[in-house]
C-alpha atoms as a PDB file:
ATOM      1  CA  UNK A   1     105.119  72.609 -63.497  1.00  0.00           C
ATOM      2  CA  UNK A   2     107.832  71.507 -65.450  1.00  0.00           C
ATOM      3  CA  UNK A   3     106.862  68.822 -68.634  1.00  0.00           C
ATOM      4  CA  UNK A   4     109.041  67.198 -71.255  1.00  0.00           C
ATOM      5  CA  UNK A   5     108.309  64.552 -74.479  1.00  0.00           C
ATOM      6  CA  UNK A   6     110.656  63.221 -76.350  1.00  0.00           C
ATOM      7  CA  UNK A   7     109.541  60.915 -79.253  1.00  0.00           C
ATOM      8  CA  UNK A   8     112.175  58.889 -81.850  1.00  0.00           C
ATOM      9  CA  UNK A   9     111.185  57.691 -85.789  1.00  0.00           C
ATOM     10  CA  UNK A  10     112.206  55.382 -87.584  1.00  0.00           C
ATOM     11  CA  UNK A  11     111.967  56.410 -91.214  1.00  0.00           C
ATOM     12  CA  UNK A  12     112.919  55.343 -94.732  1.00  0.00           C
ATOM     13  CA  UNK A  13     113.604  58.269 -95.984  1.00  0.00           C
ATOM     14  CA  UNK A  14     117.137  59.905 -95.947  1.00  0.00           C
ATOM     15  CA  UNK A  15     117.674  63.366 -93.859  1.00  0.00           C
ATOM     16  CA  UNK A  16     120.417  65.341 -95.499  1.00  0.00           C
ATOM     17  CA  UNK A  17     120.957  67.190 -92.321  1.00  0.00           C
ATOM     18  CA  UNK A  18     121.410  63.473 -90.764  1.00  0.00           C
ATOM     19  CA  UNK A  19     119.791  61.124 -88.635  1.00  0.00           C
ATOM     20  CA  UNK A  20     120.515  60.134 -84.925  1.00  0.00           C
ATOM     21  CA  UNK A  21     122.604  57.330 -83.627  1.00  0.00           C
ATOM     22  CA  UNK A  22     124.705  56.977 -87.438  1.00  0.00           C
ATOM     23  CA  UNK A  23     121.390  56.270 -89.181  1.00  0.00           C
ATOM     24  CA  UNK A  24     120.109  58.799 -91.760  1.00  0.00           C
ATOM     25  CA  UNK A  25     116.317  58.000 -90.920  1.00  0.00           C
ATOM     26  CA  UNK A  26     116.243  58.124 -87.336  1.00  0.00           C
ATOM     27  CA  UNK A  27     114.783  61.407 -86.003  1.00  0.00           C
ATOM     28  CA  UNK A  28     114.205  62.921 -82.914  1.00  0.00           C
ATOM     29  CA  UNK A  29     111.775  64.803 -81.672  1.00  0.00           C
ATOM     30  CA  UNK A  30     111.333  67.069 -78.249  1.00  0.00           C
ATOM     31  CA  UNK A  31     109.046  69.462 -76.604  1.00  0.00           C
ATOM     32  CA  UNK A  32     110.430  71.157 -72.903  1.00  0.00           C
ATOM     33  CA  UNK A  33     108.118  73.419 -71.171  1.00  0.00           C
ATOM     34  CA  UNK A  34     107.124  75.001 -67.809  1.00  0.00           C
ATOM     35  CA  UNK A  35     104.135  76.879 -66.640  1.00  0.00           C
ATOM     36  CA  UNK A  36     103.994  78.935 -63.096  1.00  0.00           C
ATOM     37  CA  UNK A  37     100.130  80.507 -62.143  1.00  0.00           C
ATOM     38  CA  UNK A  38     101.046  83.507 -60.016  1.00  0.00           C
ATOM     39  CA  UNK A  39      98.636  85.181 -57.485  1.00  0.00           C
ATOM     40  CA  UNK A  40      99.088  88.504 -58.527  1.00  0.00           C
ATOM     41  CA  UNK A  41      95.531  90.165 -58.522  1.00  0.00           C
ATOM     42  CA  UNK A  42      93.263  87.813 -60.155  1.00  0.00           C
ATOM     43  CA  UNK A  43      95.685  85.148 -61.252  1.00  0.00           C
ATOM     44  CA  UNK A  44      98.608  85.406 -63.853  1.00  0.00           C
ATOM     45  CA  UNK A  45      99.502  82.311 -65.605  1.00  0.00           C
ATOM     46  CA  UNK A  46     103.105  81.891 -67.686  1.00  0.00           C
ATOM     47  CA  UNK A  47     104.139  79.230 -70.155  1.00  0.00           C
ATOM     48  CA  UNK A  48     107.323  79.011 -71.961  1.00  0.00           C
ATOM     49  CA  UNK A  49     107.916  76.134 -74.585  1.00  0.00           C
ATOM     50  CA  UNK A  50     111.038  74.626 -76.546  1.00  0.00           C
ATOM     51  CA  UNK A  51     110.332  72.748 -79.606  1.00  0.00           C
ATOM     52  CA  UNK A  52     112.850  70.807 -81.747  1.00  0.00           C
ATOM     53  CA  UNK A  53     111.800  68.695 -84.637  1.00  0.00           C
ATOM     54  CA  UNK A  54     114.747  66.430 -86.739  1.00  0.00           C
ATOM     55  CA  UNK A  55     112.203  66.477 -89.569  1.00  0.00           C
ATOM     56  CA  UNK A  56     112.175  70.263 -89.657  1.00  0.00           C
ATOM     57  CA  UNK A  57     114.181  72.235 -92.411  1.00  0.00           C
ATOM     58  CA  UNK A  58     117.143  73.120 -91.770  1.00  0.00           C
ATOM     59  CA  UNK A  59     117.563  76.090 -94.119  1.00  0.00           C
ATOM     60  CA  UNK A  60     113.518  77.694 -94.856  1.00  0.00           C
ATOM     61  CA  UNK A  61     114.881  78.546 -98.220  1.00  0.00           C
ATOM     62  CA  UNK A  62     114.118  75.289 -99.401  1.00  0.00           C
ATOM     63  CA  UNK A  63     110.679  74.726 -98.223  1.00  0.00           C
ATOM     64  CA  UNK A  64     109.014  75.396-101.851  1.00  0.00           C
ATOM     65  CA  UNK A  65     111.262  72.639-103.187  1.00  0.00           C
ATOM     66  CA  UNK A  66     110.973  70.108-100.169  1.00  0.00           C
ATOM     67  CA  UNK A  67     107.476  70.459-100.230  1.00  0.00           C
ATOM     68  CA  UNK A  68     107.690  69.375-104.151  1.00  0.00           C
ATOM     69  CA  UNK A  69     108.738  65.597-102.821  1.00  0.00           C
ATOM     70  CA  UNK A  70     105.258  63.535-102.212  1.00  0.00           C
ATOM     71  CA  UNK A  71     106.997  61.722 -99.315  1.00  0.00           C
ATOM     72  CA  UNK A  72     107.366  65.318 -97.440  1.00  0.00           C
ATOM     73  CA  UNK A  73     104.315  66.605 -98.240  1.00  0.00           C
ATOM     74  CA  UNK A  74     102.649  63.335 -96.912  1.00  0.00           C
ATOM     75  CA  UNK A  75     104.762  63.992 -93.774  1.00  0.00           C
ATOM     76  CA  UNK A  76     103.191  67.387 -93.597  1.00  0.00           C
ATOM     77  CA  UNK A  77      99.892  66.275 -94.203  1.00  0.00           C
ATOM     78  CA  UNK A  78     100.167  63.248 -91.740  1.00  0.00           C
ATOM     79  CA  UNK A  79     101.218  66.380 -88.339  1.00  0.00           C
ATOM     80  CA  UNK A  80     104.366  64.610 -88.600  1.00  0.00           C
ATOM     81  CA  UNK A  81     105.921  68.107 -87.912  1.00  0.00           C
ATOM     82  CA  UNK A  82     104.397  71.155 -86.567  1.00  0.00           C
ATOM     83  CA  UNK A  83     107.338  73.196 -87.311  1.00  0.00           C
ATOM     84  CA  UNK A  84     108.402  73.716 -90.835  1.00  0.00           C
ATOM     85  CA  UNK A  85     111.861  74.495 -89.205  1.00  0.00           C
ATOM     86  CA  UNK A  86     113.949  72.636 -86.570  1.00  0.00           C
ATOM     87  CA  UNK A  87     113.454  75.101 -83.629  1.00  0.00           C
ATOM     88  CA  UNK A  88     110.337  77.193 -82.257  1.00  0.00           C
ATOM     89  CA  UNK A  89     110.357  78.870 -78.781  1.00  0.00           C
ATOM     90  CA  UNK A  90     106.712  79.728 -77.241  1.00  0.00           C
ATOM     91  CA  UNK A  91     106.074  82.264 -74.564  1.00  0.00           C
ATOM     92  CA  UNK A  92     102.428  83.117 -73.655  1.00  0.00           C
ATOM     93  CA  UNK A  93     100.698  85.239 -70.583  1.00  0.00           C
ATOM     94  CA  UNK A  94      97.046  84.901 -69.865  1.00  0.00           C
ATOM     95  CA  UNK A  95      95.593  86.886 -67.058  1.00  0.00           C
ATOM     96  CA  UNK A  96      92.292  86.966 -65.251  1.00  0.00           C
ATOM     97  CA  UNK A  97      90.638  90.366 -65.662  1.00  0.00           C
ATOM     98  CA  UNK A  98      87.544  89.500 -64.087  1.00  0.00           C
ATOM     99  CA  UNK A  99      85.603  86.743 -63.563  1.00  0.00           C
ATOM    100  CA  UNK A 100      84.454  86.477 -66.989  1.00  0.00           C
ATOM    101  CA  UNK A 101      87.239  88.447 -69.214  1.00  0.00           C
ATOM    102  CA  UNK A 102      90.964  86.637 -69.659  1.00  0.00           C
ATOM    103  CA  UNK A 103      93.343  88.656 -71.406  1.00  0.00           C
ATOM    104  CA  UNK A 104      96.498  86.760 -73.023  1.00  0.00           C
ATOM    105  CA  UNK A 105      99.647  87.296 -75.211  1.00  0.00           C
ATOM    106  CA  UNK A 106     101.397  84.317 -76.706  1.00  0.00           C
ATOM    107  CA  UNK A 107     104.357  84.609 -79.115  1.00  0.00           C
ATOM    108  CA  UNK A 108     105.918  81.774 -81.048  1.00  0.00           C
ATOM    109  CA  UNK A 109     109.382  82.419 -82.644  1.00  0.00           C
ATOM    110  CA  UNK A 110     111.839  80.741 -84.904  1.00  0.00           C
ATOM    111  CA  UNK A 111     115.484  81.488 -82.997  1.00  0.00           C
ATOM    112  CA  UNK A 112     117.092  80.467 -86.128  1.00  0.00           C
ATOM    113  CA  UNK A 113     115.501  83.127 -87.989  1.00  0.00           C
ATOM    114  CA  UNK A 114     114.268  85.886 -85.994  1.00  0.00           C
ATOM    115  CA  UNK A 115     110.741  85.737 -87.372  1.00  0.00           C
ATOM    116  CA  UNK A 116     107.635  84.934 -84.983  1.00  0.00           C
ATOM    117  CA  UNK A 117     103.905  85.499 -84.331  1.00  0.00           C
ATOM    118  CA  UNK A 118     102.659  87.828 -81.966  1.00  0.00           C
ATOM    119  CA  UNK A 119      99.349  87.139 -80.823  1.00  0.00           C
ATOM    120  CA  UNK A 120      97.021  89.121 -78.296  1.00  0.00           C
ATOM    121  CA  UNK A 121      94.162  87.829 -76.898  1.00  0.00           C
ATOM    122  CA  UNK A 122      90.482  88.351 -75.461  1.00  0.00           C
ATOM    123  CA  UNK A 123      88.124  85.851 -73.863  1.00  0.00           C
ATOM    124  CA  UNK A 124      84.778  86.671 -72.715  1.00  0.00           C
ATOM    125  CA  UNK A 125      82.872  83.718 -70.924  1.00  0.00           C
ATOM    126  CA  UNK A 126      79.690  85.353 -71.808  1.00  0.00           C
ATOM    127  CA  UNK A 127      77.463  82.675 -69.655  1.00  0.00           C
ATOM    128  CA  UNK A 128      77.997  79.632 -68.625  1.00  0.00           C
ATOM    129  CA  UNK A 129      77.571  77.636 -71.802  1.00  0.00           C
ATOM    130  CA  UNK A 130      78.985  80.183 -74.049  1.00  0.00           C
ATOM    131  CA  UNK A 131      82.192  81.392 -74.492  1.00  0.00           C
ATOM    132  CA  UNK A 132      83.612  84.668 -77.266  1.00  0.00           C
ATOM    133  CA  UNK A 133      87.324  84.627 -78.070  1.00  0.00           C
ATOM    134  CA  UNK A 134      89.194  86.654 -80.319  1.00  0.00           C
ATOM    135  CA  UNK A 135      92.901  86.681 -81.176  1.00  0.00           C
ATOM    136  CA  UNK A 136      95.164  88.767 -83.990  1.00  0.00           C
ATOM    137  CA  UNK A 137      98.299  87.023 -85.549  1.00  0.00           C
ATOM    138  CA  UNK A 138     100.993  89.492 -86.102  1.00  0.00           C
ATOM    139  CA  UNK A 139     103.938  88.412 -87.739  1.00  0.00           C
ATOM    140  CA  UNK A 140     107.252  89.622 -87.868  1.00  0.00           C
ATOM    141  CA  UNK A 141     110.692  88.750 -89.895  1.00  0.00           C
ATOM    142  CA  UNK A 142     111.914  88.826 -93.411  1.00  0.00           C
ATOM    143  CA  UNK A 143     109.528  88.184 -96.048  1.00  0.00           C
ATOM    144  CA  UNK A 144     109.677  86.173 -99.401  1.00  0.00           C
ATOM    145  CA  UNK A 145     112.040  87.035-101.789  1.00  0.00           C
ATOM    146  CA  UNK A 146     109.441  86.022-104.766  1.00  0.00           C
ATOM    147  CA  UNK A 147     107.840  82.524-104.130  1.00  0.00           C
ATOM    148  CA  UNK A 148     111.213  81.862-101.880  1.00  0.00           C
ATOM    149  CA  UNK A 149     110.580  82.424 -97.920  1.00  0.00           C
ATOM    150  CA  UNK A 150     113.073  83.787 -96.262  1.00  0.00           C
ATOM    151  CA  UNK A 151     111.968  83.233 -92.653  1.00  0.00           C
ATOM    152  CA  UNK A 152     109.638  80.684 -91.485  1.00  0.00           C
ATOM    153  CA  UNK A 153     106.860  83.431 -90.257  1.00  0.00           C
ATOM    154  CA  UNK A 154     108.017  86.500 -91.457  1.00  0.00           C
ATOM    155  CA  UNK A 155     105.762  85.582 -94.780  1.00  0.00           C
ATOM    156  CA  UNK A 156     102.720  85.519 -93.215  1.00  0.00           C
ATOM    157  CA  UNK A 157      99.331  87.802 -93.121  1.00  0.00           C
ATOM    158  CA  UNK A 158      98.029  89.733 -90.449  1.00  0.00           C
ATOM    159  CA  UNK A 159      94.877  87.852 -89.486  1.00  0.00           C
ATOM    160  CA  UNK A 160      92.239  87.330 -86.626  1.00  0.00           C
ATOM    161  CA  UNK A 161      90.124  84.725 -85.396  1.00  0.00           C
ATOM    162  CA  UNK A 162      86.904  84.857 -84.034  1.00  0.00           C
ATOM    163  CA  UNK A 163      85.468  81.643 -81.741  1.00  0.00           C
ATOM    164  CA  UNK A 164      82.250  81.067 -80.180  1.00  0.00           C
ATOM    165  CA  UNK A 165      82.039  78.081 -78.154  1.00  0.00           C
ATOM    166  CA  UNK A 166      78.706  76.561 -77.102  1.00  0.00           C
ATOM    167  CA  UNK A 167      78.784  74.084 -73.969  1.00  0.00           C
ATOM    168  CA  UNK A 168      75.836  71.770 -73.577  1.00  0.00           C
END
């Protein structure tokens, strides 16, 4: 499957990087993605995504500072954005190792950077109302130069979560 959105704002705020169509507060925003299931063994599912945000950063440098201004940190706090930057790519691989184990790998990147996640996974559908997953974030790229980042995910911890899920 093959999917695409493509939303456009409106703003009044002013995007030094500039806006679409000769207007500083018009903004684009796109996702492009594809997904194939493969029957190899018990099933083998990639996904490979393409963000671009026009209210992203263009320069990560300048995120302490831009996050200063109440109007971008309401942005923020609205999910405006779900990129600090202006690009992410997103691969991920699940695959079935039994009927109740899933194994998965998704990575998420910033191409203008070179920093990313990399995130294993482990799903165990322990019954059939209760599911166990457990996924580590491992991040890669520069980190900050004092409070400065200097990549968008190369400042991040190593960290895990753990999620039960409980179906009625």
């Amino acid at each position: 499957a093959v999917y695409g959105e493509l939303a456009f704002f409106q703003t009044p705020e002013h995007f030094d990087n500039g806006g679409l169509f000769g207007s500083d507060g018009a903004v684009a925003k796109a996702v492009l993605g594809a997904w194939r299931r493969f029957d190899l063994g018990n099933g083998l599912t990639l996904r490979a995504e393409y963000h671009f945000s026009g209210f992203g950063l263009g320069d990560i440098r300048t995120a302490p500072a831009k996050l200063l201004d109440p109007a971008y940190a309401a942005r923020i706090v609205r999910g405006d954005t779900q990129i600090l930057g202006k690009r992410a790519v997103a691969l991920q691989a699940s695959y079935e190792l039994s009927d109740v184990w899933t194994s998965g790998l998704a990575v998420i990147g910033d191409p203008d950077d070179g920093s990313g996640v990399v995130a294993p996974s482990l799903l165990w559908d322990f019954s059939d109302n209760v599911s166990i997953s457990i996924s580590v974030f491992a991040p890669y790229g520069r980190g900050p130069a004092g409070p400065v980042p200097q990549s968008e995910y190369g400042g991040a911890p190593v960290s895990a979560f753990l999620q039960v899920s409980i179906y009625d």
